[in-house]
C-alpha atoms as a PDB file:
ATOM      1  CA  UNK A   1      10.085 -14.636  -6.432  1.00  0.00           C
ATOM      2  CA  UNK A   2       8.665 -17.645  -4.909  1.00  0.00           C
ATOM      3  CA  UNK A   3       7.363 -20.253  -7.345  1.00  0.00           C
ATOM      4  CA  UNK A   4       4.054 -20.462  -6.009  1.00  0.00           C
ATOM      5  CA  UNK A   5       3.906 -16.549  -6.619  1.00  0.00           C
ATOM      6  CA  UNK A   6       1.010 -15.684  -8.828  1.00  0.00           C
ATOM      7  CA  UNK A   7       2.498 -13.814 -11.321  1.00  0.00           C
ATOM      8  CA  UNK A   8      -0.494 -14.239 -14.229  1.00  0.00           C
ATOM      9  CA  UNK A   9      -3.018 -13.251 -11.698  1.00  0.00           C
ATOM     10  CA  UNK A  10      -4.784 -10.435 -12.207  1.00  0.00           C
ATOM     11  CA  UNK A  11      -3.857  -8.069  -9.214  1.00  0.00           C
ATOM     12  CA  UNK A  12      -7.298  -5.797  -9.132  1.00  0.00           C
ATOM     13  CA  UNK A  13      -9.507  -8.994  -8.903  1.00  0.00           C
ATOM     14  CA  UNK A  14      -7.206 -10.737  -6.487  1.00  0.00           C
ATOM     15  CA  UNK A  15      -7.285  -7.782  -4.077  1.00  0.00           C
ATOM     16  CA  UNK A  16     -11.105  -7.492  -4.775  1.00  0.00           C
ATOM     17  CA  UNK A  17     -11.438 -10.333  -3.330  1.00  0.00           C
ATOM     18  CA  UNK A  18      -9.195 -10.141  -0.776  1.00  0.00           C
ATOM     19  CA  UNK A  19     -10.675  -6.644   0.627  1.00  0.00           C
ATOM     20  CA  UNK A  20      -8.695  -3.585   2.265  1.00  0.00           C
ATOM     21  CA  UNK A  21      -9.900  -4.104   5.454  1.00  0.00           C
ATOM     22  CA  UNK A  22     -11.770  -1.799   7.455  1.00  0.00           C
ATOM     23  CA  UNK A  23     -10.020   1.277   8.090  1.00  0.00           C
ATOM     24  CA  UNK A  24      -8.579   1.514   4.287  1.00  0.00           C
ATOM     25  CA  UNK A  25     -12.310   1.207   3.128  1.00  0.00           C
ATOM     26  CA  UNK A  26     -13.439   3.895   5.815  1.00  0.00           C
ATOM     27  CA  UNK A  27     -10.915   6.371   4.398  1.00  0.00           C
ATOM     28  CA  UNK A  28     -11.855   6.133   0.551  1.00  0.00           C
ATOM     29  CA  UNK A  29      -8.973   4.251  -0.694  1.00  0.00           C
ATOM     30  CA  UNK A  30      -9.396   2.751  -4.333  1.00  0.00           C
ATOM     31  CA  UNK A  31      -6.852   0.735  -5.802  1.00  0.00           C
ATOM     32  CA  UNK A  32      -6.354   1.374  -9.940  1.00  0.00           C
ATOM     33  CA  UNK A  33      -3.628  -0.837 -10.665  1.00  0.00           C
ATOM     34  CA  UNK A  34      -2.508  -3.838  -8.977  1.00  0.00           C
ATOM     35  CA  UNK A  35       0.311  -6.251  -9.832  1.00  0.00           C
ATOM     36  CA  UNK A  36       3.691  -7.377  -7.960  1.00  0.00           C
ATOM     37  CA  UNK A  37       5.619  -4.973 -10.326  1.00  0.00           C
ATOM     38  CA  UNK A  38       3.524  -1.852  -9.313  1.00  0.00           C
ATOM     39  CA  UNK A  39       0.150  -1.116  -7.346  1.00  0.00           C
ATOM     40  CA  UNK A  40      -1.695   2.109  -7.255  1.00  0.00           C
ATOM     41  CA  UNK A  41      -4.119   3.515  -5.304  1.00  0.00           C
ATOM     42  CA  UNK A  42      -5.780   6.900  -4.770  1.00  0.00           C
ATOM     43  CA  UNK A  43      -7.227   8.528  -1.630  1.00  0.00           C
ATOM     44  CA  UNK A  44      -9.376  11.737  -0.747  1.00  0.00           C
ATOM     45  CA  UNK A  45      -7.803  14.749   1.460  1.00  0.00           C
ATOM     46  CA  UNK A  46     -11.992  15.181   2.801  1.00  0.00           C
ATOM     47  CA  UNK A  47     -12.465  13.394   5.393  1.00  0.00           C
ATOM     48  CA  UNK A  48      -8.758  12.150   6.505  1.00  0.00           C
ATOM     49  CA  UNK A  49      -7.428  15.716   7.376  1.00  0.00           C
ATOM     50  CA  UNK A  50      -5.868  16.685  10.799  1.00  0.00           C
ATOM     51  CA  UNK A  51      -7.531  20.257  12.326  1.00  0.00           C
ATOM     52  CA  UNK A  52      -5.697  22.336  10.758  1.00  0.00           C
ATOM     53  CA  UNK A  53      -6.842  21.134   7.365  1.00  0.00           C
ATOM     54  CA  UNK A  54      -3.494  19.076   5.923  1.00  0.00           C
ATOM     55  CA  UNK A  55      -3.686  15.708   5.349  1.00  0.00           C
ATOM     56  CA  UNK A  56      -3.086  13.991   8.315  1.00  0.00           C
ATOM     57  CA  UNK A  57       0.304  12.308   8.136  1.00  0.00           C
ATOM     58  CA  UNK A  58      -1.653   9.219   9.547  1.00  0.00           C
ATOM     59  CA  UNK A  59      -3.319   9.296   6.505  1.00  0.00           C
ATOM     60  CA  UNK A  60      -0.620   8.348   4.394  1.00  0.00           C
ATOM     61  CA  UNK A  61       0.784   5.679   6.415  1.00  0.00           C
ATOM     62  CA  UNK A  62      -2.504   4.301   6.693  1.00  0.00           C
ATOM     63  CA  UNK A  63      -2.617   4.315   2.445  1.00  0.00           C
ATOM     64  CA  UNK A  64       1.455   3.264   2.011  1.00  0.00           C
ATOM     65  CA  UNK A  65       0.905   0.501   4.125  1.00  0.00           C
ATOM     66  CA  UNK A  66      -2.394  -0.523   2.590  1.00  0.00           C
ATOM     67  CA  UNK A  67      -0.243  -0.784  -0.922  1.00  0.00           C
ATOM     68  CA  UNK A  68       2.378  -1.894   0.409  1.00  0.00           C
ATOM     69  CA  UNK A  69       1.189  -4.820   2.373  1.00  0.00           C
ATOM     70  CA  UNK A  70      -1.257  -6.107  -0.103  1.00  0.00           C
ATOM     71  CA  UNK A  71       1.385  -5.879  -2.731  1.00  0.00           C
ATOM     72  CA  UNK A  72       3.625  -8.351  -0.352  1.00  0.00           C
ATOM     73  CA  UNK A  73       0.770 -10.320  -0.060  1.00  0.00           C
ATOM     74  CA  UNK A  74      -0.137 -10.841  -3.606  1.00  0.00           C
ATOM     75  CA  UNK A  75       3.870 -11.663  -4.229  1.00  0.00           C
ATOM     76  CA  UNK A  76       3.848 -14.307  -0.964  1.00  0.00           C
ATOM     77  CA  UNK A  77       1.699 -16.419  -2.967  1.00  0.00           C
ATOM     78  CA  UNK A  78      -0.912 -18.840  -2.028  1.00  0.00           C
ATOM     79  CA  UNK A  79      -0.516 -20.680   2.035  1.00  0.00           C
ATOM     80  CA  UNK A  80       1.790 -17.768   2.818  1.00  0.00           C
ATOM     81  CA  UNK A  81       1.125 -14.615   4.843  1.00  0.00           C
ATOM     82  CA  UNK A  82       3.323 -11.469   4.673  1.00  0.00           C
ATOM     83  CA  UNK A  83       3.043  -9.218   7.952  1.00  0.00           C
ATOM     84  CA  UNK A  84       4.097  -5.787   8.095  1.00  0.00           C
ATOM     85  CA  UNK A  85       7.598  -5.331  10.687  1.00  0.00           C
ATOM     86  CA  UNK A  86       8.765  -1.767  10.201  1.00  0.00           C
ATOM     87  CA  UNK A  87       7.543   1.224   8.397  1.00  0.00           C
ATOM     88  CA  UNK A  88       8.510   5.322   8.565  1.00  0.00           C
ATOM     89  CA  UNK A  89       6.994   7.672   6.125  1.00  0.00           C
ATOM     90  CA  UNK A  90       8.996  11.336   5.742  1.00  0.00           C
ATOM     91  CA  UNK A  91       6.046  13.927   4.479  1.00  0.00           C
ATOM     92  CA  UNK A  92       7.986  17.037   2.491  1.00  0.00           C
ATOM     93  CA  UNK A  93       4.375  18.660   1.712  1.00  0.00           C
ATOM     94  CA  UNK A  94       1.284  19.145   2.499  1.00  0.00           C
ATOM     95  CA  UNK A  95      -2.356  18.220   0.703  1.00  0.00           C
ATOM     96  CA  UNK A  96      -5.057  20.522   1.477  1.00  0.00           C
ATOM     97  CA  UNK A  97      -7.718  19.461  -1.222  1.00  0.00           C
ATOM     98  CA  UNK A  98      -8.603  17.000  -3.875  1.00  0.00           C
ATOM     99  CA  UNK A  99      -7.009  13.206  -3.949  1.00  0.00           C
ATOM    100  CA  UNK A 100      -3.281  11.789  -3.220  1.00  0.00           C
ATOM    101  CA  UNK A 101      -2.174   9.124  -5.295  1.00  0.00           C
ATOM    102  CA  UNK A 102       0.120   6.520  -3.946  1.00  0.00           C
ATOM    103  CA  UNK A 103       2.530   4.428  -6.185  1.00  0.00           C
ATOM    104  CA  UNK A 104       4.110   1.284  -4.911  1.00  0.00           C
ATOM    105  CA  UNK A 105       7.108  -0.328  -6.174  1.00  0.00           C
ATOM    106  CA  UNK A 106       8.940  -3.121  -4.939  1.00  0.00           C
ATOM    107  CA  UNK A 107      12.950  -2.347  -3.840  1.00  0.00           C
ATOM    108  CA  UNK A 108      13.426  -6.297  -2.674  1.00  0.00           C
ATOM    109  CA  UNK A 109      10.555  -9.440  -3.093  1.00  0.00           C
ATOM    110  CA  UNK A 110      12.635 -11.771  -1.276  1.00  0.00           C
ATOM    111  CA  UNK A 111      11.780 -15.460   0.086  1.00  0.00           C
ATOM    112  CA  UNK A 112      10.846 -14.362   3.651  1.00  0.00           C
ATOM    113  CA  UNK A 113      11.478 -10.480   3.267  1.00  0.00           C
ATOM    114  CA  UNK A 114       9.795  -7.834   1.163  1.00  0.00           C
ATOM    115  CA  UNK A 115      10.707  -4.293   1.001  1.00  0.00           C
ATOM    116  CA  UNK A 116       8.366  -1.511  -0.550  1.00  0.00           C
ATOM    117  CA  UNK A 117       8.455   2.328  -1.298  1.00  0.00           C
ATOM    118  CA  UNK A 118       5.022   3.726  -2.163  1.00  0.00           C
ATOM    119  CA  UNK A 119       5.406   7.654  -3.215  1.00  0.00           C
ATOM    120  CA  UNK A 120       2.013   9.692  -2.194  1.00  0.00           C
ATOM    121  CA  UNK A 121       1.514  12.640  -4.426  1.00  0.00           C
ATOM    122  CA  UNK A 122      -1.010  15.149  -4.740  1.00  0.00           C
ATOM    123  CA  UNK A 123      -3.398  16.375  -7.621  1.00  0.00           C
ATOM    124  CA  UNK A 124      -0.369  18.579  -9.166  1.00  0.00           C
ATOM    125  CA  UNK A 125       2.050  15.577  -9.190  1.00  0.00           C
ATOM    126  CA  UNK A 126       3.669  16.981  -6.397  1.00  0.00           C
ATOM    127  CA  UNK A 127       5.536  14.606  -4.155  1.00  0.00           C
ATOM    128  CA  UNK A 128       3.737  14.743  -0.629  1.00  0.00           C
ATOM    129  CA  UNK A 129       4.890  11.615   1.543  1.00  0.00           C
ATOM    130  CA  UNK A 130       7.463   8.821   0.834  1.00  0.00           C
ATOM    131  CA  UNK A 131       6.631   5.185   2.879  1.00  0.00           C
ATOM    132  CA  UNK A 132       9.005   2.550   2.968  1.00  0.00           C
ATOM    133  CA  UNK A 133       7.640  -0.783   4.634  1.00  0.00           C
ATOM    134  CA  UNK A 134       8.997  -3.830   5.418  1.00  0.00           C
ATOM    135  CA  UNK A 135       6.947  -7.781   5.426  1.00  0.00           C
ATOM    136  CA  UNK A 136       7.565 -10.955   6.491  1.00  0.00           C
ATOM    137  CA  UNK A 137       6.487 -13.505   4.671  1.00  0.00           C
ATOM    138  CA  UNK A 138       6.007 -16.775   6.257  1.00  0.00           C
ATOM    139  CA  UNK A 139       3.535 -19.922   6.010  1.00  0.00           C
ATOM    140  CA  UNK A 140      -0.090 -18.964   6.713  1.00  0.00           C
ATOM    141  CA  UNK A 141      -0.790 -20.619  10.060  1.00  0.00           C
ATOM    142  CA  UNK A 142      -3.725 -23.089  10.016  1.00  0.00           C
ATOM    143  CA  UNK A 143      -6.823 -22.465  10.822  1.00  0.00           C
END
């Protein structure tokens, strides 16, 4: 971890502050927990279905990589940016109703490289979508 990491931070303010952007706030994702270790964040089926009614696999990209970004972010520490470079997502069910929760867990916090896997699941526990995304972290560029 880098040593200007912010590991006695408190995750929920810092990404209070930070904001999901846009589209994450448009699609009713709430983050519970946040911290390098482990973030989590839940996110209603209504509204973010496809036609048929399912979740839209979209959907959990759009929530992995919300968790999954942020939690590179908070780990890049303070004049450093992490920026997403690859990310797949293999969906083995399908919400209909209720929330997903997403867990995110670190597999590598590297220097320069961060690699997360954020499992979505559905209001049984049920394991809908795994996302695995990749950051770069790197120097914030001036403004």
């Amino acid at each position: 971890m880098p040593e200007n990491s912010p590991v006695n931070i408190d995750g929920l303010e810092w990404a209070a502050g930070r904001g999901m952007g846009a589209l994450a706030e448009k699609m009713g994702i709430e983050f519970t927990e946040f911290s390098v270790e482990r973030c989590v964040a839940t996110m209603p089926v209504e509204g973010n279905t496809q036609p048929v009614g399912l979740l839209h696999g979209g959907a959990y990209v759009v929530l992995g990589e919300s968790l999954g970004s942020m939690a590179a972010n908070l780990h890049a520490g303070p004049g450093r940016l992490a920026v997403g470079v690859d990310i797949n997502a293999t969906h083995t069910r399908s919400a209909t109703s209720g929330i997903v929760t997403a867990v995110c867990t670190p597999v590598h916090l590297g220097r320069t490289i961060t690699v997360h896997e954020i499992v979505v699941s559905d209001d049984q526990g049920r394991r809908c979508s795994t996302v695995r995304i990749t950051n770069h972290v790197m120097a914030r560029p001036k403004e």
